[in-house]
C-alpha atoms as a PDB file:
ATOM      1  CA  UNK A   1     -13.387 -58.234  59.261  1.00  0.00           C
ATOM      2  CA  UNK A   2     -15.664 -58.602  56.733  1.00  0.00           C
ATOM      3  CA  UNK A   3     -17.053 -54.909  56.871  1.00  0.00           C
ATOM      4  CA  UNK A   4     -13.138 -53.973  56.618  1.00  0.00           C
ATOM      5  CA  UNK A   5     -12.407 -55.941  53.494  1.00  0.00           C
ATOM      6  CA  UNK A   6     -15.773 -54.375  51.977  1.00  0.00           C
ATOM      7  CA  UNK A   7     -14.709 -50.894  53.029  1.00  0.00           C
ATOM      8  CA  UNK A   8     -11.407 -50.841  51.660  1.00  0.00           C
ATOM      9  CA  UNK A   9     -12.340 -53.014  48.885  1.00  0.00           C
ATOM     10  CA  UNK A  10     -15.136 -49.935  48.352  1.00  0.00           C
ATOM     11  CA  UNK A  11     -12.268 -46.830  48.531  1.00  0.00           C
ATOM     12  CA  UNK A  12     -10.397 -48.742  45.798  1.00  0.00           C
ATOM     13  CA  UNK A  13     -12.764 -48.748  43.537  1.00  0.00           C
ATOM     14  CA  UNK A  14     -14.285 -45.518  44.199  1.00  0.00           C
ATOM     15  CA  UNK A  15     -10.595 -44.040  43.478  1.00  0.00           C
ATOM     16  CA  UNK A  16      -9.379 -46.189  40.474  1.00  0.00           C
ATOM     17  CA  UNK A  17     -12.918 -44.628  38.782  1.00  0.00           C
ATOM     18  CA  UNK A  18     -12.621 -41.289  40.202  1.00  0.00           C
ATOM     19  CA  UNK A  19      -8.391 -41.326  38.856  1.00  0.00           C
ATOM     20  CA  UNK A  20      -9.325 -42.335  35.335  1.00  0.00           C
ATOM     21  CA  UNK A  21      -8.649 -40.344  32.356  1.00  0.00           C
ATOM     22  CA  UNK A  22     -11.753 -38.767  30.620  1.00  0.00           C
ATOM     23  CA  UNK A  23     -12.014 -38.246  27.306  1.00  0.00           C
ATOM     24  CA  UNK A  24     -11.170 -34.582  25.745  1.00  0.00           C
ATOM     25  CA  UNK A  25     -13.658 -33.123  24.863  1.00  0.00           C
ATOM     26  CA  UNK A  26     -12.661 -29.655  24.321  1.00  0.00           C
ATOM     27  CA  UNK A  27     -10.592 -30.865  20.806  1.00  0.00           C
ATOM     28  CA  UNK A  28     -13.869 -31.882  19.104  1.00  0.00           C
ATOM     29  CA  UNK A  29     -15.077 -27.763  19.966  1.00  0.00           C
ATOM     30  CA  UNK A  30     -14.877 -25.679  16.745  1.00  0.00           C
ATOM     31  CA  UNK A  31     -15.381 -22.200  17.188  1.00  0.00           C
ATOM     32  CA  UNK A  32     -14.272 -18.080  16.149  1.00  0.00           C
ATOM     33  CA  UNK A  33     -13.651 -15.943  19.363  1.00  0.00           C
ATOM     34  CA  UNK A  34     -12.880 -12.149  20.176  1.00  0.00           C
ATOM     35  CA  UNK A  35     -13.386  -9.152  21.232  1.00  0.00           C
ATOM     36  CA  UNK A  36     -13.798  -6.147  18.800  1.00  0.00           C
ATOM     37  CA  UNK A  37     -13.728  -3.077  20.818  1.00  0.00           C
ATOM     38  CA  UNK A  38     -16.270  -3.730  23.512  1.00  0.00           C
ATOM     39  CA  UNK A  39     -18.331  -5.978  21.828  1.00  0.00           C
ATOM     40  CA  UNK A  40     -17.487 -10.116  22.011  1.00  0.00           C
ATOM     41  CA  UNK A  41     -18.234 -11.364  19.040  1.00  0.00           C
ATOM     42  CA  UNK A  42     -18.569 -15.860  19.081  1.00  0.00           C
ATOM     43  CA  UNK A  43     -19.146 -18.240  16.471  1.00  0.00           C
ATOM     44  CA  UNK A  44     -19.975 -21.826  16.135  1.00  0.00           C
ATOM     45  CA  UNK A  45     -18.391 -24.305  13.801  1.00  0.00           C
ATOM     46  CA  UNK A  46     -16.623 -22.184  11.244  1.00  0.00           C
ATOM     47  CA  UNK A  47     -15.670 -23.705   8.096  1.00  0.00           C
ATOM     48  CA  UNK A  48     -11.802 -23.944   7.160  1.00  0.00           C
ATOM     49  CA  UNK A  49     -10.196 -24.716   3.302  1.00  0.00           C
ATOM     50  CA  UNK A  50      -6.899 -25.004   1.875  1.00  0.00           C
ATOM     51  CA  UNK A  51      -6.932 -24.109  -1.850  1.00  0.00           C
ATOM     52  CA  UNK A  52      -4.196 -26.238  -3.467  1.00  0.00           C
ATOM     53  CA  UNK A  53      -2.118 -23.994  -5.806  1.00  0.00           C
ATOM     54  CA  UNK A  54      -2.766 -24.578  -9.544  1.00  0.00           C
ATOM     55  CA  UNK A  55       0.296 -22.841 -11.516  1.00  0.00           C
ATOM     56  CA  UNK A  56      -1.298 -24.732 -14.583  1.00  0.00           C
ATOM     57  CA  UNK A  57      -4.126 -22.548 -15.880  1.00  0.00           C
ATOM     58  CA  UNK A  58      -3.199 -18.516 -17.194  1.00  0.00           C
ATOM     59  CA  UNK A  59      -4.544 -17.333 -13.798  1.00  0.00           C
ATOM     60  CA  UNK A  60      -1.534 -16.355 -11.460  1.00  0.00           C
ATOM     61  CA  UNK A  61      -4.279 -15.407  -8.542  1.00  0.00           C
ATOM     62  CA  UNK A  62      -4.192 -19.225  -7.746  1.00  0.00           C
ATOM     63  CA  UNK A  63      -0.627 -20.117  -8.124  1.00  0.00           C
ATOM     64  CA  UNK A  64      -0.031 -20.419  -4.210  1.00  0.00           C
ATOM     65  CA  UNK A  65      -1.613 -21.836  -1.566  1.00  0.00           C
ATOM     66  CA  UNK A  66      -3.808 -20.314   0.530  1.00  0.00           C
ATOM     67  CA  UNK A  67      -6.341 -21.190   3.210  1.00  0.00           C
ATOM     68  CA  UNK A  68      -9.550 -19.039   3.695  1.00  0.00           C
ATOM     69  CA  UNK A  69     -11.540 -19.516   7.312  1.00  0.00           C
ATOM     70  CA  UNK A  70     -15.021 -18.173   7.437  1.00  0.00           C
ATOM     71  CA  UNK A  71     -17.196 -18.084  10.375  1.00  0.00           C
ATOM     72  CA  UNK A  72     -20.972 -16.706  11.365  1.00  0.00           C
ATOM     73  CA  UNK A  73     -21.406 -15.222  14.743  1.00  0.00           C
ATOM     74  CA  UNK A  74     -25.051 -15.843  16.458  1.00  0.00           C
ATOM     75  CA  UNK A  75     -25.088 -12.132  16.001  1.00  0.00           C
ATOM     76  CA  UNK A  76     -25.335 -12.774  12.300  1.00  0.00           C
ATOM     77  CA  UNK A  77     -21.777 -11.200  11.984  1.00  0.00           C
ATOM     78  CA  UNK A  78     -19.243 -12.802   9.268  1.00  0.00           C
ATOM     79  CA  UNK A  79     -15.723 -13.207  10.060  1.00  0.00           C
ATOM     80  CA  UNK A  80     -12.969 -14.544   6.998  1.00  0.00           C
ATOM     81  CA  UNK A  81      -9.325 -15.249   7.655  1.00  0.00           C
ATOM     82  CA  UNK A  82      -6.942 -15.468   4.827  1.00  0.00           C
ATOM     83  CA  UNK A  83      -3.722 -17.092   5.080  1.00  0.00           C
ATOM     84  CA  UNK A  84      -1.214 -17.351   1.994  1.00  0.00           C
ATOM     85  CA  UNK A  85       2.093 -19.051   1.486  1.00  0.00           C
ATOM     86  CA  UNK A  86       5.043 -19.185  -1.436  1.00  0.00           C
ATOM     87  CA  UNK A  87       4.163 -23.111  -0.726  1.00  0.00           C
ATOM     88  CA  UNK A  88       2.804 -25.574   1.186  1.00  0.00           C
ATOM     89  CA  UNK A  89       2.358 -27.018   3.913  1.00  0.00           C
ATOM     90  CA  UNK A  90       0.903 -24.221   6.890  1.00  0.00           C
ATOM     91  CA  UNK A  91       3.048 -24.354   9.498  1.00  0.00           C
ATOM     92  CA  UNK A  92       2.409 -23.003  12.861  1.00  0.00           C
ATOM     93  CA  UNK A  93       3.936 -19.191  12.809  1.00  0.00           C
ATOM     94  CA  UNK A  94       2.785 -15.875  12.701  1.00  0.00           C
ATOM     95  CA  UNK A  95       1.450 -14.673   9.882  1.00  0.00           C
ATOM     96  CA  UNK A  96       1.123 -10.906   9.198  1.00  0.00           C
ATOM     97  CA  UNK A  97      -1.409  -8.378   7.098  1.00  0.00           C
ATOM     98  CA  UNK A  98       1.300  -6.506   5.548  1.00  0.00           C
ATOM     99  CA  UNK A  99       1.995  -9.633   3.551  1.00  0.00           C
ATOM    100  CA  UNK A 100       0.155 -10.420   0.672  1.00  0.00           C
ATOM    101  CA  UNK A 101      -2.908 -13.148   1.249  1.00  0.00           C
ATOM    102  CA  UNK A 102      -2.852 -12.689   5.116  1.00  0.00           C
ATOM    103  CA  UNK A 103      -5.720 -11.066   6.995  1.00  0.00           C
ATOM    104  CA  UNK A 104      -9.117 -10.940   8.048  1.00  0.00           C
ATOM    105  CA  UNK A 105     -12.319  -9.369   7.112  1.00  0.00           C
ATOM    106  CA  UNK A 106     -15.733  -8.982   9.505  1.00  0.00           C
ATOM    107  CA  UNK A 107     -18.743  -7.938   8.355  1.00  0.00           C
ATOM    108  CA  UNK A 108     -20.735  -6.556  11.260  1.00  0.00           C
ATOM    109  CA  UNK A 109     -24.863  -7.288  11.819  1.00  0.00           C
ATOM    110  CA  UNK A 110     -25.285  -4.662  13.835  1.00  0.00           C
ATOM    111  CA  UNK A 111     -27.792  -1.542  13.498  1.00  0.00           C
ATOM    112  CA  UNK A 112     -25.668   0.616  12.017  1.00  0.00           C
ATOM    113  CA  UNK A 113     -23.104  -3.006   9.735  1.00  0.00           C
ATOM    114  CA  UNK A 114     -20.024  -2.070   8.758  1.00  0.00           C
ATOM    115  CA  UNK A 115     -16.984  -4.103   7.368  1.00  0.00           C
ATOM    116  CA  UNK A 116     -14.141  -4.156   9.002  1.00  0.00           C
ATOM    117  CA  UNK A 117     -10.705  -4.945   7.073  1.00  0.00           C
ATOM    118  CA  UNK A 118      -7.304  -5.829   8.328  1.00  0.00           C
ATOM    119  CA  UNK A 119      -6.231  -4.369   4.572  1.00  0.00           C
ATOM    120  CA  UNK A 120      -3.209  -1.538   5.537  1.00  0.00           C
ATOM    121  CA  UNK A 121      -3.252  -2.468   9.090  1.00  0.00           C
ATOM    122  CA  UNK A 122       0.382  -2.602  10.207  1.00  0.00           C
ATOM    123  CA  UNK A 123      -0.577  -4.056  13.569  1.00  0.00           C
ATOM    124  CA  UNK A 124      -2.801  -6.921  12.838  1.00  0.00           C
ATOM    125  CA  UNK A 125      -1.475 -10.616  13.195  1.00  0.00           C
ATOM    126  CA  UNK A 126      -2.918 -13.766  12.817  1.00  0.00           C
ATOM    127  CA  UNK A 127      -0.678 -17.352  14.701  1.00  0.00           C
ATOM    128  CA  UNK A 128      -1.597 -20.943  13.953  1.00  0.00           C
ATOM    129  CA  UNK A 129      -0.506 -22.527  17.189  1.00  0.00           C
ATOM    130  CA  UNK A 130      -1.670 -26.070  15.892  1.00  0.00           C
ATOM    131  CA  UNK A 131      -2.180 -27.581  11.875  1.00  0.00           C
ATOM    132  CA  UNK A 132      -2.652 -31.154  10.798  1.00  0.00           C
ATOM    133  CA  UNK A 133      -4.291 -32.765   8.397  1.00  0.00           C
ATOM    134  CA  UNK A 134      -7.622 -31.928   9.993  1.00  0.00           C
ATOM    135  CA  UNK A 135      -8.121 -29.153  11.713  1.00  0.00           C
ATOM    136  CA  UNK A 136      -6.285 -25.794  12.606  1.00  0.00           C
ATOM    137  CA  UNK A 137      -6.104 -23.367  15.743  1.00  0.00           C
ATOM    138  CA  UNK A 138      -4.532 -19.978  16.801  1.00  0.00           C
ATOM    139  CA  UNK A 139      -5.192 -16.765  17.932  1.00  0.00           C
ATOM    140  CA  UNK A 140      -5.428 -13.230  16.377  1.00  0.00           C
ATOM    141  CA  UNK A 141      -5.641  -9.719  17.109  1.00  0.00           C
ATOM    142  CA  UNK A 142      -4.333  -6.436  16.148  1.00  0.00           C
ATOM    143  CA  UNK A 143      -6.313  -3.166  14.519  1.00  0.00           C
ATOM    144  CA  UNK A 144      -8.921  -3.029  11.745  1.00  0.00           C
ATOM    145  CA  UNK A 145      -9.671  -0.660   9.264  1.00  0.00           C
ATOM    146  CA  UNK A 146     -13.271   0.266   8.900  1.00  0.00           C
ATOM    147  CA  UNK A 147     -13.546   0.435   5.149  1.00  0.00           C
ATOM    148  CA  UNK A 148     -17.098   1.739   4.854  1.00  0.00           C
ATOM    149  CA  UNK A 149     -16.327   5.268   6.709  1.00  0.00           C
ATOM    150  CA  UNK A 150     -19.158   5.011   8.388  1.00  0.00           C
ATOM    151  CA  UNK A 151     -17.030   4.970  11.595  1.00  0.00           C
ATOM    152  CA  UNK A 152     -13.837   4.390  13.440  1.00  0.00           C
ATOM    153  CA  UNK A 153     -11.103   1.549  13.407  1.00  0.00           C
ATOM    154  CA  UNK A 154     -11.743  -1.281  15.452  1.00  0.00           C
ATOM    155  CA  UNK A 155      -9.335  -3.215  17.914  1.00  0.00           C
ATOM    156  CA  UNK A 156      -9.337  -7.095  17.655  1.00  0.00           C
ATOM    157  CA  UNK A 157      -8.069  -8.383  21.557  1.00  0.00           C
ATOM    158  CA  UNK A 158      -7.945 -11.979  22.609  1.00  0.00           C
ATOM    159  CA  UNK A 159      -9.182 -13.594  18.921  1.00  0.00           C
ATOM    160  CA  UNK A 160      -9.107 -17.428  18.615  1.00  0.00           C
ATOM    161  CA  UNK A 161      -9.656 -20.085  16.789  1.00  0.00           C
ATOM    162  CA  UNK A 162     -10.017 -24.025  16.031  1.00  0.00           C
ATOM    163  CA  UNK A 163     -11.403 -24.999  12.685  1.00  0.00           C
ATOM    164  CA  UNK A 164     -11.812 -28.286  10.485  1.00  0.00           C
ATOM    165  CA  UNK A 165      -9.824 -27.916   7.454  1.00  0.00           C
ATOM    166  CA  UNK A 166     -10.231 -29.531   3.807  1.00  0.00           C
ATOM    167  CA  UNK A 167      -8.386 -29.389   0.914  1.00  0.00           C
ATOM    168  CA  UNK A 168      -9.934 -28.451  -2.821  1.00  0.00           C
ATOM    169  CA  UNK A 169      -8.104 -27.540  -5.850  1.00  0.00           C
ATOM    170  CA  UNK A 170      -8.019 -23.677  -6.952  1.00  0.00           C
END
């Protein structure tokens, strides 16, 4: 009886602890993902900021929001998302290059570097999925523009992203 009582006493436990809920980890990651052309291009950590609009000062460059992402790869490759509004807040959307503010640069570490632009790219797209006060995620992809000459276009596929965000004044 006793062995019994211990046994099923031992299956309880060993489901209640094996049912739990863990902990998410995969919010806290932070990271810039894609593939351009055939290469995959990752990077660690990028670093995300909203620059309030000042309509104050003569300048009227910094009279809207806008939110610049910048990421290294390990490659040494760096990758820049720009996102502009009339005003704020970001909301999740899509948010195209034709429109002025929105689009992405990489600058390529490679043997033979070249920058990439999504400047005149009719095709490129960038979607924040998620925004709060912290952080911000989406996905990307489209064609860019190589604006060195040195070769062809390059096609962005499966691009995403989850960033920390602050805000600073323009």
């Amino acid at each position: 009886m006793r062995k019994s009582v211990f046994a099923i006493l031992s299956v309880f436990v060993f489901l209640t602890v094996s049912c739990s809920k863990t902990k998410e980890d995969s919010r806290l990651r932070r990271f810039v993902s894609m593939k351009l052309d055939n290469r995959i291009v990752l990077s660690e950590n990028p670093t995300g900021v909203i620059y309030m609009p000042n309509p104050a000062d003569p300048n009227p460059g910094n009279d809207y929001p806008r939110m610049e992402i910048t990421a290294k790869s390990y490659n040494g490759d760096v990758i820049t998302f720009t996102l502009a509004k009339a005003e704020l807040p970001f909301t999740p959307g899509v948010y195209v290059a034709t429109e002025k503010g929105n689009g992405m640069t990489v600058a390529t570490n490679t043997t033979s570097p070249t920058t990439y632009s999504s400047v005149g790219s009719t095709t490129f797209y960038i979607t924040i999925t998620q925004i709060d006060n912290v952080a911000v995620e989406g996905s990307f992809s489209g064609m860019l523009k190589d604006v060195m000459g040195a070769g062809s276009d390059a096609a962005v596929r499966d691009g995403a992203f989850r960033a920390l965000i602050s805000k600073v004044q323009q």
